[in-house]
Structure formats: C-alpha cells, structure tokens
N, C-alpha and C. Protein backbone atom coordinates (compact mmCIF):
# COMPACT_ATOMS: atom_id res chain seq x y z
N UNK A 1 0.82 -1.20 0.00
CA UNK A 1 0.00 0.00 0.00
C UNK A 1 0.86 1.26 0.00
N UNK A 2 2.02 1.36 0.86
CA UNK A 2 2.77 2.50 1.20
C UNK A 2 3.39 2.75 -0.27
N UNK A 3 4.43 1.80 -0.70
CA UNK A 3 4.80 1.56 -2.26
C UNK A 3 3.46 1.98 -3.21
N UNK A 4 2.09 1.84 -3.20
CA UNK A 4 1.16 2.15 -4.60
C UNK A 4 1.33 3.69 -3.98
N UNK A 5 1.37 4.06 -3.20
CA UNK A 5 0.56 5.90 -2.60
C UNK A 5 2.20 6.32 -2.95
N UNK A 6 3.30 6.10 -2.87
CA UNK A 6 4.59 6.25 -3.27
C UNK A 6 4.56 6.68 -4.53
N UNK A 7 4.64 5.65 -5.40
CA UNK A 7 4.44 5.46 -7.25
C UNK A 7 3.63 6.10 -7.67
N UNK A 8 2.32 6.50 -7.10
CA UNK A 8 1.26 7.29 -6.82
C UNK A 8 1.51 9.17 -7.00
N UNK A 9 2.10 8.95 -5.96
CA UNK A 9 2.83 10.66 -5.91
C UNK A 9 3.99 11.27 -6.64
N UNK A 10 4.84 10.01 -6.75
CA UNK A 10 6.07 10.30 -7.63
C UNK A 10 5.19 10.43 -9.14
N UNK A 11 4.01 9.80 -9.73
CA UNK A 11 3.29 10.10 -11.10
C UNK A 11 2.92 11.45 -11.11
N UNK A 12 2.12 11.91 -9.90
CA UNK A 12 1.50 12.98 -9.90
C UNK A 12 2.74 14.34 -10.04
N UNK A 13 3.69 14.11 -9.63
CA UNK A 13 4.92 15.40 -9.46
C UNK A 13 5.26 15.11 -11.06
N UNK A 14 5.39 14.05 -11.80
CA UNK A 14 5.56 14.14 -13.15
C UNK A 14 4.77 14.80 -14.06
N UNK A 15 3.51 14.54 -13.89
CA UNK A 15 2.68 15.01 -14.40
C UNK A 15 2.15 16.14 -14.18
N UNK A 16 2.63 16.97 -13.29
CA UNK A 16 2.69 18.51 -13.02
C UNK A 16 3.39 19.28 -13.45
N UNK A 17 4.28 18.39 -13.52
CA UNK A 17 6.30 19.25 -14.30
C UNK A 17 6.04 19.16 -15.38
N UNK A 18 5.07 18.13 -16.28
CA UNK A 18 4.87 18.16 -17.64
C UNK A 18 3.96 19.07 -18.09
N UNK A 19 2.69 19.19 -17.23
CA UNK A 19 1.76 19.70 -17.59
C UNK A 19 2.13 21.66 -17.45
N UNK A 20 3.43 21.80 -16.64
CA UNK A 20 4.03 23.04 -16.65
C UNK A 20 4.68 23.64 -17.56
N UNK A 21 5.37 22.77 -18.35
CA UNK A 21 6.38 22.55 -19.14
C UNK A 21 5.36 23.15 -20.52
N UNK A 22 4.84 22.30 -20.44
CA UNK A 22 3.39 22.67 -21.66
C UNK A 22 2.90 23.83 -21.57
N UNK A 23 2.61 24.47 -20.22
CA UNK A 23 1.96 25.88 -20.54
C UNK A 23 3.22 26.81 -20.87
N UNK A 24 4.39 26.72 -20.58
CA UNK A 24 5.36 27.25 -20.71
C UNK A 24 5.83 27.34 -21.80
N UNK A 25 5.53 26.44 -22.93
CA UNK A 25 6.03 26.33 -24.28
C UNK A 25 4.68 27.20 -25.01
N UNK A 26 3.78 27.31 -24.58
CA UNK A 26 2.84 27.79 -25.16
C UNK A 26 2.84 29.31 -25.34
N UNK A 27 4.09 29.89 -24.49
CA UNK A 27 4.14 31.29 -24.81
C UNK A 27 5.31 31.45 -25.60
N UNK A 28 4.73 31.56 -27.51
CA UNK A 28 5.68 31.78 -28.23
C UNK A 28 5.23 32.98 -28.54
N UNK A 29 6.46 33.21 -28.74
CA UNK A 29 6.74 34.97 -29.19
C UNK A 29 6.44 34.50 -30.70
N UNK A 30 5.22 35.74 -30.95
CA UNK A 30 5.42 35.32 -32.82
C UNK A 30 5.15 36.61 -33.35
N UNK A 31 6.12 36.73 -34.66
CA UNK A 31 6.04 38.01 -35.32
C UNK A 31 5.49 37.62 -37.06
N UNK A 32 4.86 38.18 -37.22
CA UNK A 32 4.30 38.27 -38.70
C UNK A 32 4.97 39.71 -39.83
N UNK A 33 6.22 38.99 -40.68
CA UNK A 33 6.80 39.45 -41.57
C UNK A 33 5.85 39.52 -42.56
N UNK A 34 6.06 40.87 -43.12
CA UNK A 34 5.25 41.67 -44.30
C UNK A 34 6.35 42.92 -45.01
N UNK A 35 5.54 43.16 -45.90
CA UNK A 35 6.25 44.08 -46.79
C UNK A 35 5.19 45.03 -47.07
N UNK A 36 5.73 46.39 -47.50
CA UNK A 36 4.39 47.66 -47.94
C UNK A 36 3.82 47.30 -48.91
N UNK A 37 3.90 46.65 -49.72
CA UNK A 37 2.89 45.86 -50.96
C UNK A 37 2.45 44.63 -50.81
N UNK A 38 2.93 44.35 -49.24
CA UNK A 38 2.10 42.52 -48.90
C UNK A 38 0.34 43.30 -49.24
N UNK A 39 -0.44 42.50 -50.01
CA UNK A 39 -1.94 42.26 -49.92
C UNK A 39 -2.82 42.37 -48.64
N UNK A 40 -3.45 43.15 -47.99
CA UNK A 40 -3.95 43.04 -47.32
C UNK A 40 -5.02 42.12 -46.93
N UNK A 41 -5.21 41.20 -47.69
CA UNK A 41 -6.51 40.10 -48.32
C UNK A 41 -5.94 38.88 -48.14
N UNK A 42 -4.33 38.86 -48.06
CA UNK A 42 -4.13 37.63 -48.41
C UNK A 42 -4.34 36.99 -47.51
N UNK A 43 -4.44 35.99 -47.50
CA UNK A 43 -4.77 34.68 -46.29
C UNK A 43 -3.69 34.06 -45.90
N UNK A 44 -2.58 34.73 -45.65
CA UNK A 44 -0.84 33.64 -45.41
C UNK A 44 0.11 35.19 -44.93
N UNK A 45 0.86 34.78 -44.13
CA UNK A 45 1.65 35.69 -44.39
C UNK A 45 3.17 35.42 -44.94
N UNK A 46 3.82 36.45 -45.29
CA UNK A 46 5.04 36.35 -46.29
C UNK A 46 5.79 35.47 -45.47
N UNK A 47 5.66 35.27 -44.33
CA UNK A 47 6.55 34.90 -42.99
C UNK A 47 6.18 35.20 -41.77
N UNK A 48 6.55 33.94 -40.99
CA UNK A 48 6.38 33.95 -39.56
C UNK A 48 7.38 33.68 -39.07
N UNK A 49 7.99 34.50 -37.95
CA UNK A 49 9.25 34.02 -37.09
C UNK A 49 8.44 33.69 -35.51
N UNK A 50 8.83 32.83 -35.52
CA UNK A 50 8.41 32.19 -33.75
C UNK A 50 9.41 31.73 -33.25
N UNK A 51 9.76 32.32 -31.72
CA UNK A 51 10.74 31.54 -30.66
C UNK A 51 11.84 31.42 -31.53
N UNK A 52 12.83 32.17 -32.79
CA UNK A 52 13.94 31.95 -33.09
C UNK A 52 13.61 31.11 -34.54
N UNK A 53 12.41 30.56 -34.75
CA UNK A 53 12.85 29.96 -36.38
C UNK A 53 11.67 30.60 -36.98
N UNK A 54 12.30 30.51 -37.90
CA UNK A 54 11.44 31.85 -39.20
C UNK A 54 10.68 30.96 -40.68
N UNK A 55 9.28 30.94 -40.72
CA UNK A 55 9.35 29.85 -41.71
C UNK A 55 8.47 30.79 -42.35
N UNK A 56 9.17 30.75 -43.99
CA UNK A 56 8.85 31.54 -44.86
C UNK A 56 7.59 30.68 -45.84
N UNK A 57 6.78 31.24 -46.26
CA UNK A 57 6.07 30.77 -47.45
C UNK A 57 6.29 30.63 -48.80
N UNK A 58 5.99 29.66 -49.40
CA UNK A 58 6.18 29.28 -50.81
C UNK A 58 6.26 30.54 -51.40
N UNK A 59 7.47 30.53 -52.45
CA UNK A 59 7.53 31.91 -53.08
C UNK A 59 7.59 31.54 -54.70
N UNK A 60 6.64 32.50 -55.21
CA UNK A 60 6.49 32.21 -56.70
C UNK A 60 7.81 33.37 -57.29
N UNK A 61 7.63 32.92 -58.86
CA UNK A 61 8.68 34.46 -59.27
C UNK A 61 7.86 35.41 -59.92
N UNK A 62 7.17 36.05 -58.60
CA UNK A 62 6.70 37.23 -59.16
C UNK A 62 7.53 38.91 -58.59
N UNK A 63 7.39 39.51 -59.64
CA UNK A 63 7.94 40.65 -59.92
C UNK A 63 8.02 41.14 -58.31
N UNK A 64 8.59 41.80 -57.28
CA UNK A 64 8.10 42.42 -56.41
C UNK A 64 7.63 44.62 -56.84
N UNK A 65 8.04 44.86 -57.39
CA UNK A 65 7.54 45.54 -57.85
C UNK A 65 6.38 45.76 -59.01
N UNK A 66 5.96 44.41 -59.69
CA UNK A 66 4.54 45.12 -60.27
C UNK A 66 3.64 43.59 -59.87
N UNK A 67 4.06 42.81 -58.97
CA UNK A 67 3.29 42.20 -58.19
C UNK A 67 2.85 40.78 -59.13
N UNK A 68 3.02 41.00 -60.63
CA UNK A 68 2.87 40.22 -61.85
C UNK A 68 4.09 38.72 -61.87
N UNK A 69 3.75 37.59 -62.08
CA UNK A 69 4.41 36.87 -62.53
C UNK A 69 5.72 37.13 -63.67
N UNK A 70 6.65 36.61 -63.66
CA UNK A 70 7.81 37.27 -64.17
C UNK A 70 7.75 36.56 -65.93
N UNK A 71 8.10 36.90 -67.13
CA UNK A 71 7.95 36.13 -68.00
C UNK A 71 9.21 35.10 -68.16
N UNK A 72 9.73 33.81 -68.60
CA UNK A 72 10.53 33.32 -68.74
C UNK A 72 10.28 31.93 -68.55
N UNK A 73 11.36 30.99 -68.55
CA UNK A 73 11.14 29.69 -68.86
C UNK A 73 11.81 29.58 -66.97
N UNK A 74 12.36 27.98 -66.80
CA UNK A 74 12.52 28.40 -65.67
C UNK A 74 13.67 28.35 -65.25
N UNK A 75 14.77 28.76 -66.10
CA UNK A 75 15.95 29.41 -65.52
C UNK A 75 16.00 30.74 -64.77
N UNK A 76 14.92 31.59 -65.03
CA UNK A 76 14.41 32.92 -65.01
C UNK A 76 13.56 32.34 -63.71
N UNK A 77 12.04 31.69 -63.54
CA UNK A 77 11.66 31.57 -62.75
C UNK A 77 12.64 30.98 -61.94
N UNK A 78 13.17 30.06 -61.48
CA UNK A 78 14.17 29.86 -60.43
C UNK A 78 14.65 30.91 -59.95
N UNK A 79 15.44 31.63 -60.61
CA UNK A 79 16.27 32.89 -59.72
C UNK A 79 15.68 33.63 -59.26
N UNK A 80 14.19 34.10 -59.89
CA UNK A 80 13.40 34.79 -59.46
C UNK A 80 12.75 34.49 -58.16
N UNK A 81 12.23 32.88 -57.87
CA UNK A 81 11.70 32.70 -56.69
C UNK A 81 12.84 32.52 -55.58
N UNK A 82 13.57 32.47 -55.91
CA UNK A 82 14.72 32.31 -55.12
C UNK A 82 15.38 33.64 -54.15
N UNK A 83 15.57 34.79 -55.51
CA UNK A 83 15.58 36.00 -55.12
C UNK A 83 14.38 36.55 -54.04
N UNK A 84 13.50 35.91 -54.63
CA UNK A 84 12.23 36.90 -53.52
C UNK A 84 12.34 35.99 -51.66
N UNK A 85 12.61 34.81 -52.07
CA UNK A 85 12.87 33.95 -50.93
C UNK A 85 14.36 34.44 -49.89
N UNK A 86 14.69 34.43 -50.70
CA UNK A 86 16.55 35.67 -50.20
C UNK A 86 15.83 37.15 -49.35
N UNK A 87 15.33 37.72 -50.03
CA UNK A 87 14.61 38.82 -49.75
C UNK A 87 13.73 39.13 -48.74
N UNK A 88 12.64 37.61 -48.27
CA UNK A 88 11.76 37.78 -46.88
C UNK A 88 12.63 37.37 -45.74
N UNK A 89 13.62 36.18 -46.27
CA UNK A 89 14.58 35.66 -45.53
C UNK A 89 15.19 37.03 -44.52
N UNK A 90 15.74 37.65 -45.46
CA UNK A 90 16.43 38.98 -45.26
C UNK A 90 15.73 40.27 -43.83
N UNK A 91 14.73 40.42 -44.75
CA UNK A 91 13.64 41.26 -44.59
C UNK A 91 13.68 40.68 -42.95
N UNK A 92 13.60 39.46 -42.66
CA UNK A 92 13.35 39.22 -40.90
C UNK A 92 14.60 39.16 -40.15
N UNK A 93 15.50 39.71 -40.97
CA UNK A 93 17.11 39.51 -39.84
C UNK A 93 17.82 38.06 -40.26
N UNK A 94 17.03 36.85 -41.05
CA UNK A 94 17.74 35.76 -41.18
C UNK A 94 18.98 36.37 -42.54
N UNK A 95 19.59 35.08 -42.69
CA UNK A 95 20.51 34.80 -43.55
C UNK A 95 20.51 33.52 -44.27
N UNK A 96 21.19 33.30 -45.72
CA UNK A 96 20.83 32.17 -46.04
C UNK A 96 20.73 30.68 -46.11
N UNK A 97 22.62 31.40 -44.92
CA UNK A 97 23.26 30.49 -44.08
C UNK A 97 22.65 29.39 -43.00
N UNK A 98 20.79 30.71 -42.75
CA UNK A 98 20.38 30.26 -41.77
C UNK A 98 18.99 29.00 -41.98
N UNK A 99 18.97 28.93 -43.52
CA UNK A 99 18.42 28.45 -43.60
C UNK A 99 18.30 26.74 -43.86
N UNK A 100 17.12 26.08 -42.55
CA UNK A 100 17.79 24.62 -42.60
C UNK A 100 16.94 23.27 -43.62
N UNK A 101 16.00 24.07 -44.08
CA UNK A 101 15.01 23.67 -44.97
C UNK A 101 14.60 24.11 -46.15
N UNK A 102 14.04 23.53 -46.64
CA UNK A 102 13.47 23.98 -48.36
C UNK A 102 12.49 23.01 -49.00
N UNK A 103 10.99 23.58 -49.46
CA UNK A 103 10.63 22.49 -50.06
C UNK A 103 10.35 23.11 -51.37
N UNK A 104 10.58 22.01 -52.51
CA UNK A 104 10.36 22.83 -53.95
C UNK A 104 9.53 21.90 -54.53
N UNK A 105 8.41 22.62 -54.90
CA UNK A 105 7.21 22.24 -56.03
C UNK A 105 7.29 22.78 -57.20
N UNK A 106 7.65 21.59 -58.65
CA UNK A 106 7.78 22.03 -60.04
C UNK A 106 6.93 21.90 -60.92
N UNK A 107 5.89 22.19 -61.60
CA UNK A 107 4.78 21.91 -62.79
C UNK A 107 5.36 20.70 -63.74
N UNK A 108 6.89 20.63 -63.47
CA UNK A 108 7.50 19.24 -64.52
C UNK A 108 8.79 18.56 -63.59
N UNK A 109 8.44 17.82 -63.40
CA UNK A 109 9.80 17.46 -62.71
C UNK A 109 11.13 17.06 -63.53
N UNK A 110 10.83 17.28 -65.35
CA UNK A 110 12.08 17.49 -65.70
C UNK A 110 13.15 18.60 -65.40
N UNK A 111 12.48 19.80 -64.90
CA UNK A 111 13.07 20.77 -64.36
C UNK A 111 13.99 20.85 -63.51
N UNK A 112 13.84 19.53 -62.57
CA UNK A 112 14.42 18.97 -61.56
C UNK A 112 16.69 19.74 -61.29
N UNK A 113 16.72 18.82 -62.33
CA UNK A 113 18.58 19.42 -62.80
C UNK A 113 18.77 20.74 -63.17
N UNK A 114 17.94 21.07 -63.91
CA UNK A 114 18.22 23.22 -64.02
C UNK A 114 18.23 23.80 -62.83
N UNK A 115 16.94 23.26 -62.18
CA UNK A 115 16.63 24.12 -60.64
C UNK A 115 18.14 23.60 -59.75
N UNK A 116 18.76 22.70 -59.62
CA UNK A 116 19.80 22.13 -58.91
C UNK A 116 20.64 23.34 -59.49
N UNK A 117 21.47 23.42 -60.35
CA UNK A 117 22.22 24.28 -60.92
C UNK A 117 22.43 25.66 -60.39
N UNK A 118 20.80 26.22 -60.56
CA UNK A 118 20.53 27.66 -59.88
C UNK A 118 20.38 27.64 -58.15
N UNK A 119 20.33 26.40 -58.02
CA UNK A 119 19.68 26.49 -56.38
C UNK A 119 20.96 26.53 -55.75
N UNK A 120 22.08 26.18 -56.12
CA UNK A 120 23.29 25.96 -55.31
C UNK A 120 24.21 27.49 -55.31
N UNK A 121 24.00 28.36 -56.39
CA UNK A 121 24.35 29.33 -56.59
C UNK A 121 23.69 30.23 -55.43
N UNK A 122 22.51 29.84 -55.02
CA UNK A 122 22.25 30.49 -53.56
C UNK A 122 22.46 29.85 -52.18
N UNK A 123 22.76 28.46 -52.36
CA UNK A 123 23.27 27.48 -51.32
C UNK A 123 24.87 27.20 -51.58
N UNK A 124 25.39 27.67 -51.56
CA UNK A 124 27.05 26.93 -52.06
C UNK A 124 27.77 26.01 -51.23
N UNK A 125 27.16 26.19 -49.48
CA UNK A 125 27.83 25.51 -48.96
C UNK A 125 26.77 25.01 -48.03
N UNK A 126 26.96 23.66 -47.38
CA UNK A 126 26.02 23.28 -46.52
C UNK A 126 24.47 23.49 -46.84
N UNK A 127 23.90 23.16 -48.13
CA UNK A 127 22.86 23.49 -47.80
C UNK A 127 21.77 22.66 -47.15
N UNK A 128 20.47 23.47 -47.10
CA UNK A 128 19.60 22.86 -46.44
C UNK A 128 19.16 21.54 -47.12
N UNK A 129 18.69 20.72 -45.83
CA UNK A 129 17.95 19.90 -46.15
C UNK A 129 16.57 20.56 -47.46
N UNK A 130 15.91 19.14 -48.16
CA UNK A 130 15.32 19.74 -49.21
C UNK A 130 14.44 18.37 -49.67
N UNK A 131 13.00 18.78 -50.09
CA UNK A 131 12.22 18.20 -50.52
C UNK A 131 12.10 18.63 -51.63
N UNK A 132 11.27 17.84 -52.76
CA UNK A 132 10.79 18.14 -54.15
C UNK A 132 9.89 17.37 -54.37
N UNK A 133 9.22 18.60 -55.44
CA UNK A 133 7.80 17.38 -55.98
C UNK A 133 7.73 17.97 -56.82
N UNK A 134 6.61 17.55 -58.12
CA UNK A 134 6.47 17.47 -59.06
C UNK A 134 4.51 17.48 -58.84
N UNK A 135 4.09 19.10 -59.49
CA UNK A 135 2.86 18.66 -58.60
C UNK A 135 1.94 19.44 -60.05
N UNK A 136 0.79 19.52 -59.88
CA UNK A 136 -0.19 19.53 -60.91
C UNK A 136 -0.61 20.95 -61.47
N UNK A 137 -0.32 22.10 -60.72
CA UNK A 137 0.18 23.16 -60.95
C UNK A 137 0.04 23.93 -59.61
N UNK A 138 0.75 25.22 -60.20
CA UNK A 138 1.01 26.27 -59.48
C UNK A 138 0.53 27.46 -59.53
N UNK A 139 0.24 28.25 -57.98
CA UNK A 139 0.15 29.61 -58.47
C UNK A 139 0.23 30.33 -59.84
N UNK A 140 -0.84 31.41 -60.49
CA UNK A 140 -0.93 32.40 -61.71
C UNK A 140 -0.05 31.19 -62.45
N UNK A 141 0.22 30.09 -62.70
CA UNK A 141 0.84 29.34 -63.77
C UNK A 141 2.20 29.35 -63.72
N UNK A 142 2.72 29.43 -62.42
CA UNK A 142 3.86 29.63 -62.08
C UNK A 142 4.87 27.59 -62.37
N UNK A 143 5.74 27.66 -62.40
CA UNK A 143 6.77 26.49 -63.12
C UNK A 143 7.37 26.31 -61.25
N UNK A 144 7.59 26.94 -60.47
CA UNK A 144 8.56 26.55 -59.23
C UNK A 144 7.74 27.66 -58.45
N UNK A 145 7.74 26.74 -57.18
CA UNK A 145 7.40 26.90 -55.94
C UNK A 145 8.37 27.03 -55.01
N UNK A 146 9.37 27.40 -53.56
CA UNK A 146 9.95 27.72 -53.16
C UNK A 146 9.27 28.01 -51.45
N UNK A 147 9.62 27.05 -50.55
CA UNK A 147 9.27 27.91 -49.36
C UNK A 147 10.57 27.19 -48.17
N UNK A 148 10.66 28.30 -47.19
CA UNK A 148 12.00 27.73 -46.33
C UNK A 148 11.89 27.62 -45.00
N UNK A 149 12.45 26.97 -44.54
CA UNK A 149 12.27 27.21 -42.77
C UNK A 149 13.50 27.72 -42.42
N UNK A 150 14.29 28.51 -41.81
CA UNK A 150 15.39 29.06 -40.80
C UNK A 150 15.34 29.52 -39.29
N UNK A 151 16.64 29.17 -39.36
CA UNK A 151 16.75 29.05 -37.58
C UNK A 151 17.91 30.27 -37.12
N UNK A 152 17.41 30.71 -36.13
CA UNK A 152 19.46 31.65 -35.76
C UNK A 152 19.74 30.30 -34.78
C-alpha cells in the first residue's frame, strides 16, 4: 500500500512538471513578416518568425515591384523565386546560411537538374535539407514553388 501511494505521488509530481512545461512552451513569441505591398486580403503571411525559427512561405517568381508573374522559362523563374525567398529571408534579420530547410514544387519534374544548378548558386555551402515534388500546378501558372524554414 505504502509503495502504490509512493508510485502514486512520484506520477502525480511528473505530471505537473509536464503539464508546466506545456503551458510554458505555449508562450511563443510570434512576429508576422510583411512588406508595404504585402496584400492586405491575403490569407498567409510572407513569414512567420516564432521563438527563433522563421518559416517563410512558398515563393512564386513574381515581380516584387509590379506584383505580376515574371515572364521566362525556368531558368528565369528559379532565380526569381529564389531572389524573392533571399529577400523575406532577409527582410526578418535571417541569412541564407540560416536556412535549414526547403521544399520545392515544379509543374515538370524534368526541371528537376536546371533548378539544382541555380539552387546551389544560392546554397554553395552546406545546404539545407530539401524536398521536391512534381505537382499539378502552381500559383498564376507559375513552373517553381519555393518555401523555407530558418533558424538563428
């Protein structure tokens, strides 16, 4: 009996420290990255940094100044979504250094080896981990998709 009311209490002090632990994680600091021409409508934002990691949204290659899809095949779109992804990255204090993720969605997955080519020219060293797909389309008819997670 003394041993169950023992095992008993030693559960209950666990399960207090956990259940503390939990409200304690629940206060994340979160900031919502935008730009003076982010959409006020849109339903996403350009970026969220919480508690130190910053996870950016899929970035198409559209113009940041006329807000339009960029014209080109996708040597052009690559650098382009890439550039704008460099840019929110930026925009929140990260770097590209800092970034430990990447997932890329292509309208062809022959695209696959061009996008490698251009993608390393912004990754040269260490880069992030990285997903790909090959998906049924994209944004305004966009060829590459682009979104990142970073950490300081």
């Amino acid at each position: 009996m003394k041993r169950t009311l023992f095992i008993f209490t030693v559960l209950l002090l666990i399960m207090s420290f956990t259940i503390n632990i939990t409200a304690q994680e629940r206060n994340v600091v979160r900031k919502v990255i935008t730009f003076e021409n982010t959409p006020a409508k849109r339903p996403y934002s350009p970026a969220v940094e919480a508690n130190g990691t910053l996870y950016v949204s899929g970035q198409i290659a559209i113009d940041q100044s006329t807000g339009k899809l960029i014209e080109g095949k996708i040597e052009e779109q690559t650098r382009q979504v890439l550039k704008n992804l460099k840019n929110v990255i930026e925009k929140a204090g990260y770097t590209m250094d800092n970034v430990v993720r990447c997932t890329v969605l292509l309208s062809d997955i022959t695209f696959y080896s061009t996008v490698n080519q251009i993608y390393v020219e912004f990754f040269p060293k260490d880069p992030p981990a990285r997903m790909a797909y090959a998906v049924k389309d994209l944004p305004m008819g966009a060829l590459i998709e682009i979104d990142a997670t970073a950490v300081k």
